[in-house]
N, C-alpha and C. Protein backbone atom coordinates (compact mmCIF):
# COMPACT_ATOMS: atom_id res chain seq x y z
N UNK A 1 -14.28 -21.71 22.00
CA UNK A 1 -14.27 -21.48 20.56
C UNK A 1 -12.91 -20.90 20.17
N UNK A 2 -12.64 -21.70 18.79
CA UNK A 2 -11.26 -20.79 18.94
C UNK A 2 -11.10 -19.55 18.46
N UNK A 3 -10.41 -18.56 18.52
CA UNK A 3 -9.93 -16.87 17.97
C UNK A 3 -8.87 -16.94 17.08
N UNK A 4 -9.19 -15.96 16.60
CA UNK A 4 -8.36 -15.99 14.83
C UNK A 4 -8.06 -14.19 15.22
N UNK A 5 -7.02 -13.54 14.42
CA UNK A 5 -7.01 -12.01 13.93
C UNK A 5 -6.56 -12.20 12.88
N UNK A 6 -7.13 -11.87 12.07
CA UNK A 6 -7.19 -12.23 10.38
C UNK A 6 -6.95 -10.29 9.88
N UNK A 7 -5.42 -10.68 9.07
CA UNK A 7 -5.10 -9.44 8.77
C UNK A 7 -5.37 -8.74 7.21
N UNK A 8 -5.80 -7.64 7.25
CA UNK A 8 -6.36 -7.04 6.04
C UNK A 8 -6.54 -7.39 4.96
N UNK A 9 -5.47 -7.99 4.36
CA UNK A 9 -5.43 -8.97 3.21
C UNK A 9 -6.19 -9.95 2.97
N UNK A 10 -6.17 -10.60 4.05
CA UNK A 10 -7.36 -11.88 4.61
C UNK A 10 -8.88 -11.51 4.22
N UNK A 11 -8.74 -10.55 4.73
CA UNK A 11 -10.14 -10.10 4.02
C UNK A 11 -10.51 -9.37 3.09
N UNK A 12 -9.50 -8.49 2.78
CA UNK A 12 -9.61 -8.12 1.02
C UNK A 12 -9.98 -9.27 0.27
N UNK A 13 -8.87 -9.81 0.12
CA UNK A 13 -8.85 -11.56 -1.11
C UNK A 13 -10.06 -12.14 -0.61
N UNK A 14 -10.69 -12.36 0.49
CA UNK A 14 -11.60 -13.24 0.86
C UNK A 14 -13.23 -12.39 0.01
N UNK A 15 -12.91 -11.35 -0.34
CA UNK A 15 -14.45 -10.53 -0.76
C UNK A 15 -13.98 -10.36 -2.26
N UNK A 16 -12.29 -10.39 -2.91
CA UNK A 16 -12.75 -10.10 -3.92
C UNK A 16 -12.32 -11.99 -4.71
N UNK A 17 -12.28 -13.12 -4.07
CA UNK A 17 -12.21 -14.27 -4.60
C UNK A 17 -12.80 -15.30 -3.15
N UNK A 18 -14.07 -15.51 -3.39
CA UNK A 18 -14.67 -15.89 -2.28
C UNK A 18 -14.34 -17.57 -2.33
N UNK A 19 -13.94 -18.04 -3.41
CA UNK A 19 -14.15 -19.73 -3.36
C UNK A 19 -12.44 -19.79 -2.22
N UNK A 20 -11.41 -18.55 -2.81
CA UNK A 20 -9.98 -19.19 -2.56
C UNK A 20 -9.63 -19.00 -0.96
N UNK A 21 -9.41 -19.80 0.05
CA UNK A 21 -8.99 -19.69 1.52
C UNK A 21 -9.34 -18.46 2.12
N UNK A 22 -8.94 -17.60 1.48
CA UNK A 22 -9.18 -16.44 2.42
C UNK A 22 -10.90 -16.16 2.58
N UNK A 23 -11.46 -16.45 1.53
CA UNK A 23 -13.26 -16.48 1.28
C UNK A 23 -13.75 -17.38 2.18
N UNK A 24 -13.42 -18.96 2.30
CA UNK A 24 -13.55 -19.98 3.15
C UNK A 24 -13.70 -19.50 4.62
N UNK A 25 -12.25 -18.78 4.84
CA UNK A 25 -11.93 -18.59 6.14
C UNK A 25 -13.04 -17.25 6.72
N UNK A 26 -13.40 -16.26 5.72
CA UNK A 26 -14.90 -15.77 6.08
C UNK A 26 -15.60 -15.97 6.18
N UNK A 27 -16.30 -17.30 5.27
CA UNK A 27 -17.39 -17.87 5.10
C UNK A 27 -17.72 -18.70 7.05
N UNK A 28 -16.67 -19.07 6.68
CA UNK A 28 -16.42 -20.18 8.44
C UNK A 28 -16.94 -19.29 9.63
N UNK A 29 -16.02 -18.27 9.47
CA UNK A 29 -16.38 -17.16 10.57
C UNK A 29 -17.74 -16.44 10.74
N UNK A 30 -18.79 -16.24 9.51
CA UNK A 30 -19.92 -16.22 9.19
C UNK A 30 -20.94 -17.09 9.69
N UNK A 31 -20.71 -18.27 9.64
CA UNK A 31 -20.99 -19.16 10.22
C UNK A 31 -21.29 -19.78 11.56
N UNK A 32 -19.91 -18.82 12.38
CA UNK A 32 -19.65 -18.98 13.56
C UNK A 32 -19.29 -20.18 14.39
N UNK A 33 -18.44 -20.79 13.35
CA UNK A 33 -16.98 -21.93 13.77
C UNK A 33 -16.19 -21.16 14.06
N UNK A 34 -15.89 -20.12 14.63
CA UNK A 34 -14.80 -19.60 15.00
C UNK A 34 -14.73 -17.64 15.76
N UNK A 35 -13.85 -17.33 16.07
CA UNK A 35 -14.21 -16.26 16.92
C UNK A 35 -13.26 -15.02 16.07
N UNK A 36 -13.42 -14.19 15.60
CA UNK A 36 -12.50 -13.03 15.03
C UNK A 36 -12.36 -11.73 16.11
N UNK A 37 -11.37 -11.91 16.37
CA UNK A 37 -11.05 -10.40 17.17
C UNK A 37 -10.04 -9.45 16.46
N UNK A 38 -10.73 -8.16 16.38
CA UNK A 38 -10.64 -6.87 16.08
C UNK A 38 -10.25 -6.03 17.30
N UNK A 39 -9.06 -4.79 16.49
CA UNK A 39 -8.95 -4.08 18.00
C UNK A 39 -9.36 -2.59 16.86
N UNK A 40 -9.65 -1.24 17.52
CA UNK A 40 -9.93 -0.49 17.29
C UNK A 40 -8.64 0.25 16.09
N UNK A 41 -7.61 -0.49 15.88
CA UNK A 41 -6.83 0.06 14.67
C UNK A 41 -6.68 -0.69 13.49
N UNK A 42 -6.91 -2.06 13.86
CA UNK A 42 -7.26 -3.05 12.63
C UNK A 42 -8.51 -2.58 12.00
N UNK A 43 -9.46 -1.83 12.43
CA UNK A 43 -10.65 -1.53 12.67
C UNK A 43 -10.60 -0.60 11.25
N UNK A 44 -9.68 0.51 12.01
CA UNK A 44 -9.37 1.52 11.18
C UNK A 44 -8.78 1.61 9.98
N UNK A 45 -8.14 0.02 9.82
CA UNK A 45 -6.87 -0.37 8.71
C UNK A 45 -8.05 -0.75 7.76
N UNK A 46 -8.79 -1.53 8.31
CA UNK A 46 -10.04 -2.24 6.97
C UNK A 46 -10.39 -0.93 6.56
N UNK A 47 -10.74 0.02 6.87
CA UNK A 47 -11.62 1.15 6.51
C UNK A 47 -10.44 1.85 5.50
N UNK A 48 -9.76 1.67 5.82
CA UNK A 48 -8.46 2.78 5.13
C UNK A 48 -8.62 2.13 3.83
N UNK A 49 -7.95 0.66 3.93
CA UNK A 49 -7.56 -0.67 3.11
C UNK A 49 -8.93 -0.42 1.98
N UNK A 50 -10.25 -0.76 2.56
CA UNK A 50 -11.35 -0.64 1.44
C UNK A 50 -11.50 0.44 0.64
N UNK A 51 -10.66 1.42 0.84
CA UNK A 51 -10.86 2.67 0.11
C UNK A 51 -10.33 2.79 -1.12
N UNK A 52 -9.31 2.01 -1.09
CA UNK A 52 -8.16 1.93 -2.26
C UNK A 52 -9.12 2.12 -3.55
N UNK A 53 -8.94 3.07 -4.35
CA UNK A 53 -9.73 2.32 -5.55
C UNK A 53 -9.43 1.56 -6.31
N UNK A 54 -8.08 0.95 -6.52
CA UNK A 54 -8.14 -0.63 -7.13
C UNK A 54 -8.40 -1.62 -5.72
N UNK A 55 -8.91 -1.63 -4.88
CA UNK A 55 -9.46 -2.71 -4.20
C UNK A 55 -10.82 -2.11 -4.16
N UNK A 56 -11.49 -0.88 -4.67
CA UNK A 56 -13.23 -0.62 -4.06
C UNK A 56 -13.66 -1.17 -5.52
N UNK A 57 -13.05 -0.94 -6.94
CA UNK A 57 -13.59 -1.53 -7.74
C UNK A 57 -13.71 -2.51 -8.14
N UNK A 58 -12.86 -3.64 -7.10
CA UNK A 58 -12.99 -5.42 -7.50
C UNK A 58 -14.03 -5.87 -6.02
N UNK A 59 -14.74 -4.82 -5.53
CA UNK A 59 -15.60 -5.64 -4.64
C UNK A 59 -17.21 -4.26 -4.52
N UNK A 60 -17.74 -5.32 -4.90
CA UNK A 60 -19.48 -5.10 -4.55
C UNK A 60 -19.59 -4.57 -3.25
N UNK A 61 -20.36 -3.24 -3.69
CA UNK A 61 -20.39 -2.08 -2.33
C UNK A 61 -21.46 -3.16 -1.45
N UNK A 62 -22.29 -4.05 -1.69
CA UNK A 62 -23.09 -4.64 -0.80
C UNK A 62 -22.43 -5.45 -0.55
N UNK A 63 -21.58 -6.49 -0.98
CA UNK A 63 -20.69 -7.17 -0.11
C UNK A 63 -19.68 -6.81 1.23
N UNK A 64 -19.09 -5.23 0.91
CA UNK A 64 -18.51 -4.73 2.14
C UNK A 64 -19.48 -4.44 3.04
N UNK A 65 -20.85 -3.83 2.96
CA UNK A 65 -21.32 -3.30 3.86
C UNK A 65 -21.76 -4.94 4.85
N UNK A 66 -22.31 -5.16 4.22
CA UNK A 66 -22.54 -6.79 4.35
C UNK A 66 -21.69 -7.38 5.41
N UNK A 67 -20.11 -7.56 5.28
CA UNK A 67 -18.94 -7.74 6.04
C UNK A 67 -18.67 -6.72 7.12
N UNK A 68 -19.27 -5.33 7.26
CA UNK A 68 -18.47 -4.35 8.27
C UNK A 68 -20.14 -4.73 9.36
N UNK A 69 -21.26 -4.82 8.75
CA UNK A 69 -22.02 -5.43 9.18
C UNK A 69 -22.03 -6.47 10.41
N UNK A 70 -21.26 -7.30 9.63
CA UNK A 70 -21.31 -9.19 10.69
C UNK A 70 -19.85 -8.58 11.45
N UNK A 71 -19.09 -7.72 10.74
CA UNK A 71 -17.90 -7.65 12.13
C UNK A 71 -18.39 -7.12 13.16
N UNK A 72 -19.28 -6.03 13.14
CA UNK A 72 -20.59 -4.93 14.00
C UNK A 72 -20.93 -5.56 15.07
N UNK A 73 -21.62 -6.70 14.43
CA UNK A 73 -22.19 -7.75 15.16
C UNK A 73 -21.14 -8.79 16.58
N UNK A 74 -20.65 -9.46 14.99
CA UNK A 74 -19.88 -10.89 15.59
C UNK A 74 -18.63 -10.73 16.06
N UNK A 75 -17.79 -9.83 16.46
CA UNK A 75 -16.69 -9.69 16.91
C UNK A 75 -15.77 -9.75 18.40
N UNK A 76 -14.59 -10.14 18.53
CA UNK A 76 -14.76 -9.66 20.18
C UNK A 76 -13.74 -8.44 19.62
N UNK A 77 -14.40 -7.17 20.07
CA UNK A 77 -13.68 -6.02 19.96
C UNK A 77 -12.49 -5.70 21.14
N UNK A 78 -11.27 -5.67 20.58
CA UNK A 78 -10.32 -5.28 21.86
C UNK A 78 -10.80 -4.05 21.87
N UNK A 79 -9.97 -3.26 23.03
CA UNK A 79 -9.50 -1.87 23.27
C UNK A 79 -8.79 -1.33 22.59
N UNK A 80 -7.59 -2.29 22.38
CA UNK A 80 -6.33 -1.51 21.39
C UNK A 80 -5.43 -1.02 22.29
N UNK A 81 -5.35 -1.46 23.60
CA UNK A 81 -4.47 -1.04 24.63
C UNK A 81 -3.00 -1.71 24.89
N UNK A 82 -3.22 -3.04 24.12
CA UNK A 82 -1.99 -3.70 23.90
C UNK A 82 -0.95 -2.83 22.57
N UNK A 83 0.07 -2.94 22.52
CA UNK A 83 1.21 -2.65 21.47
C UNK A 83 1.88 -3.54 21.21
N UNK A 84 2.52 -3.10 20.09
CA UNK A 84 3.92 -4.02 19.85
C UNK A 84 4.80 -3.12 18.87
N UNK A 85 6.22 -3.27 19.16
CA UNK A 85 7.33 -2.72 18.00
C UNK A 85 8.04 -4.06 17.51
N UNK A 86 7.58 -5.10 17.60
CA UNK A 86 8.66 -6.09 17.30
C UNK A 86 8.79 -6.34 15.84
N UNK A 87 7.70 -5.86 14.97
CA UNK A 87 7.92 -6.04 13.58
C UNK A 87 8.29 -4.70 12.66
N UNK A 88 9.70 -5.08 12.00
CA UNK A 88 10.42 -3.75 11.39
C UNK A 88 9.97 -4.05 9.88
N UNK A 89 9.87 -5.22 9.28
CA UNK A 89 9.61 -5.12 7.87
C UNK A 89 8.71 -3.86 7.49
N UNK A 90 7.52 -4.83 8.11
CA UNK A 90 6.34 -3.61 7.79
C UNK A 90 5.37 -3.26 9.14
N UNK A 91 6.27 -2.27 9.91
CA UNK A 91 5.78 -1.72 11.37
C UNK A 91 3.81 -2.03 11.23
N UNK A 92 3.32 -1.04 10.42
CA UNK A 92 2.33 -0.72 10.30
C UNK A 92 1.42 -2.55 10.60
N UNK A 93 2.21 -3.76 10.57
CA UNK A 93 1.62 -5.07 11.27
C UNK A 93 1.54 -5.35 12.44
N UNK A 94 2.58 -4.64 13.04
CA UNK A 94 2.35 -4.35 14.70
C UNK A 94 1.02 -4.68 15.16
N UNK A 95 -0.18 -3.95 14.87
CA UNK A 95 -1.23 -3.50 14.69
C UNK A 95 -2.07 -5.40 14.99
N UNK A 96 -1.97 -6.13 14.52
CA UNK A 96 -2.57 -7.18 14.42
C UNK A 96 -1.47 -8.43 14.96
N UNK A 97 -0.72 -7.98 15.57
CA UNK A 97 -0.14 -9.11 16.42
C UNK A 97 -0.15 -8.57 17.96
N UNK A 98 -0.06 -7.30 18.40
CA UNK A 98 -0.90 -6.99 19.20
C UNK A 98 -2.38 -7.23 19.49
N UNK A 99 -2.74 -6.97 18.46
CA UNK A 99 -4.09 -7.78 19.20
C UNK A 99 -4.80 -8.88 19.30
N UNK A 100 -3.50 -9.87 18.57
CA UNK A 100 -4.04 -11.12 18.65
C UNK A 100 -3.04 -11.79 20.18
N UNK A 101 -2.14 -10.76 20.75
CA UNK A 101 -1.95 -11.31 22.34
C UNK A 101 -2.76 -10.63 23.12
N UNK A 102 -3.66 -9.07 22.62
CA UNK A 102 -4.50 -8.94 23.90
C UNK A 102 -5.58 -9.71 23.75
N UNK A 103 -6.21 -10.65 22.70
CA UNK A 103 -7.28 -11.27 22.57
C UNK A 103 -7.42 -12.17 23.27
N UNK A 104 -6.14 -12.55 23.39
CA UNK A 104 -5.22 -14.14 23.64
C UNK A 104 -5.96 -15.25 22.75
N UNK A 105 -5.88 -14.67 21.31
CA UNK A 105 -6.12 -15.51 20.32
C UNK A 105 -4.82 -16.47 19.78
N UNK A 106 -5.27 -17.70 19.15
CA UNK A 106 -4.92 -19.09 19.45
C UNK A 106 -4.29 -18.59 17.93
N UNK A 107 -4.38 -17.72 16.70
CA UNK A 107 -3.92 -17.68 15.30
C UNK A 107 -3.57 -16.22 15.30
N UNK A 108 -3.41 -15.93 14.32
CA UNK A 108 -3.20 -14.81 13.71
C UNK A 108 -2.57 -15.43 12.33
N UNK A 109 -3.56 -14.76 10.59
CA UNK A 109 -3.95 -15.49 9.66
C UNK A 109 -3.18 -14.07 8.85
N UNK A 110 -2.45 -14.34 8.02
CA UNK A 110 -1.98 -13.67 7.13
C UNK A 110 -1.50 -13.64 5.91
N UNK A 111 -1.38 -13.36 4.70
CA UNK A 111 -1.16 -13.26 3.53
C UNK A 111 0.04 -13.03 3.08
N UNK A 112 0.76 -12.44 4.30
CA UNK A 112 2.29 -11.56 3.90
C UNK A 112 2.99 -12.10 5.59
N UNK A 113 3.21 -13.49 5.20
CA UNK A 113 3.96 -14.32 6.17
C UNK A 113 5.32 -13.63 6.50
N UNK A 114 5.98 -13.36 5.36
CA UNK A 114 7.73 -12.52 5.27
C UNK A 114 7.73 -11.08 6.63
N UNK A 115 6.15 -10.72 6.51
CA UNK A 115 5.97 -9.32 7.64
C UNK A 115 6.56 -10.01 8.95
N UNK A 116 6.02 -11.15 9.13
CA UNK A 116 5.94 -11.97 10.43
C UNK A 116 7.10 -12.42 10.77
N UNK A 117 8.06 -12.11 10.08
CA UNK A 117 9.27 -13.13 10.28
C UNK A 117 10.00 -13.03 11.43
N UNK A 118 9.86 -11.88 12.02
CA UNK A 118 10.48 -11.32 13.30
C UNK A 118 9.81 -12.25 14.61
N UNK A 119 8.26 -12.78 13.98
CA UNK A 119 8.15 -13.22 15.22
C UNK A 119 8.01 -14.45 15.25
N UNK A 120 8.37 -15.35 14.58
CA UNK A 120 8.22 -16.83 14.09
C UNK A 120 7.15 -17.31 14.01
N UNK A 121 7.31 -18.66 13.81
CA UNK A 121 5.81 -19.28 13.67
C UNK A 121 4.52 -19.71 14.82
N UNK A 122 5.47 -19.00 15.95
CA UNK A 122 4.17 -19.03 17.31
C UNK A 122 4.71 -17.69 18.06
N UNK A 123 3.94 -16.97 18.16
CA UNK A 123 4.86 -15.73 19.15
C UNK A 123 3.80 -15.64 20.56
N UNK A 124 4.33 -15.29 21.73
CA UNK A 124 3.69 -15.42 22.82
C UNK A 124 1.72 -16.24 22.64
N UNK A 125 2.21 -17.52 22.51
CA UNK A 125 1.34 -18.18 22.31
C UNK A 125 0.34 -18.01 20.95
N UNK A 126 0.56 -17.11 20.40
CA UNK A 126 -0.06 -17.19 19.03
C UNK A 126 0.88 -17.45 17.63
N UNK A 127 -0.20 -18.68 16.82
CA UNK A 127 0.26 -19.24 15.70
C UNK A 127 0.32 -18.48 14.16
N UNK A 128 1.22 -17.92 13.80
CA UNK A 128 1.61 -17.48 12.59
C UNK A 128 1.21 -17.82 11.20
N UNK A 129 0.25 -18.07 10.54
CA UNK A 129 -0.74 -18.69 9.55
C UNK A 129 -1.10 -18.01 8.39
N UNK A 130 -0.50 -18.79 7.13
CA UNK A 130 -1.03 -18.47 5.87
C UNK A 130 -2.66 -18.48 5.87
N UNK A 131 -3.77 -18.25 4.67
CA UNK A 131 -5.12 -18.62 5.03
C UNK A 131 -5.07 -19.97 4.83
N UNK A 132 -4.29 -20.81 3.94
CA UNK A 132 -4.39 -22.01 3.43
C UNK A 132 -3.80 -22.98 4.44
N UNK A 133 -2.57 -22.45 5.34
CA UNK A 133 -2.37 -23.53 6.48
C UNK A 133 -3.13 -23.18 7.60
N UNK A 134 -4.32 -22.03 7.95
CA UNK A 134 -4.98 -22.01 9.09
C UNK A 134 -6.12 -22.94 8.98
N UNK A 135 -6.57 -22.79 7.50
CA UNK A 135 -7.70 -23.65 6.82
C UNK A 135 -7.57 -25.12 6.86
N UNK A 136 -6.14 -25.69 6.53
CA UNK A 136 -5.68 -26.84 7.28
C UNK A 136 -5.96 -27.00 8.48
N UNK A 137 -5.11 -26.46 9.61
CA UNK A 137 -5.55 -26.30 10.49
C UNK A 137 -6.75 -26.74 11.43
N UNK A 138 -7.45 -25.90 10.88
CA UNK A 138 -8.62 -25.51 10.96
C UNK A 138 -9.74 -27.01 10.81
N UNK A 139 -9.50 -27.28 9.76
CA UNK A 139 -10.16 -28.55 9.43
C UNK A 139 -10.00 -29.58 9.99
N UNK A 140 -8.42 -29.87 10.26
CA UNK A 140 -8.44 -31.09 10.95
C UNK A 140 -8.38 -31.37 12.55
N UNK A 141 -8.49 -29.76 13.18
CA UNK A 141 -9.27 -29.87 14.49
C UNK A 141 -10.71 -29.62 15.07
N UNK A 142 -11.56 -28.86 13.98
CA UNK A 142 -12.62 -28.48 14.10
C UNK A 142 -13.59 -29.84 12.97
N UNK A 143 -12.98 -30.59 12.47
CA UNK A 143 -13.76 -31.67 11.70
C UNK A 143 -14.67 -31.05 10.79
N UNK A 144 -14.18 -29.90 9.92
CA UNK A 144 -15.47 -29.56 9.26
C UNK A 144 -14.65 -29.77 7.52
N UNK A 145 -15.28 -30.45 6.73
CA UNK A 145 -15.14 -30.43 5.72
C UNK A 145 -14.15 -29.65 4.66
């Protein structure tokens, strides 16, 4: 199955505009076309991230619980034992490209491509992905609609 680390944004936008890619790309994962790995600081970033109060008041308290729920569940949880310093834009992304090489996940799905730039569009085997080109992607190897 393939692995995705889908970074904060990904899932903000995906809960507060469910039709646009980033919603899709939850919906999919819901579904279980696909595998999401979490490490124990991405973990911590959603929790931080949902707090915002201009992001807690564009999303339905039962929709998050709902989502921290199926991650509970459906996730492969790293350790968080991997690192990385290779990204200076915005360090604090480190965080999710590390753990999409200790996952040895096949994507890593992001909103703020410019963060990534340090590590191009494949970095030690993982692919660098808007939600809308993973969703490409996505579709035309997994055959789903």
């Amino acid at each position: 199955m393939i692995k995705a680390v889908l970074a904060a944004n990904v899932w903000v936008s995906g809960l507060i505009s469910p039709k646009g890619p980033p919603g899709q790309i939850i919906d999919l994962w819901l579904a279980d076309k696909f595998q999401v790995a979490i490490s124990p600081p991405i973990l911590f970033e959603l929790l931080r991230v949902f707090q915002y109060p201009r992001i807690k008041e564009r999303i339905k308290a039962e929709d998050l619980h709902r989502l921290f729920a199926a991650i509970v569940e459906a996730v492969d949880l790293n350790l968080g034992k991997t690192t990385s310093d290779l990204l200076t834009m915005d360090p604090d992304d480190n965080i999710y490209l590390a753990c999409a090489i200790e996952s040895k996940a096949k994507y890593l799905v992001t909103g703020n491509l410019k963060h990534f730039e340090e590590a191009g569009e494949i970095y030690e085997g993982v692919r660098i992905l808007s939600p809308k080109n993973f969703l490409e992607n996505f579709r035309r190897f997994a055959d789903i609609p």
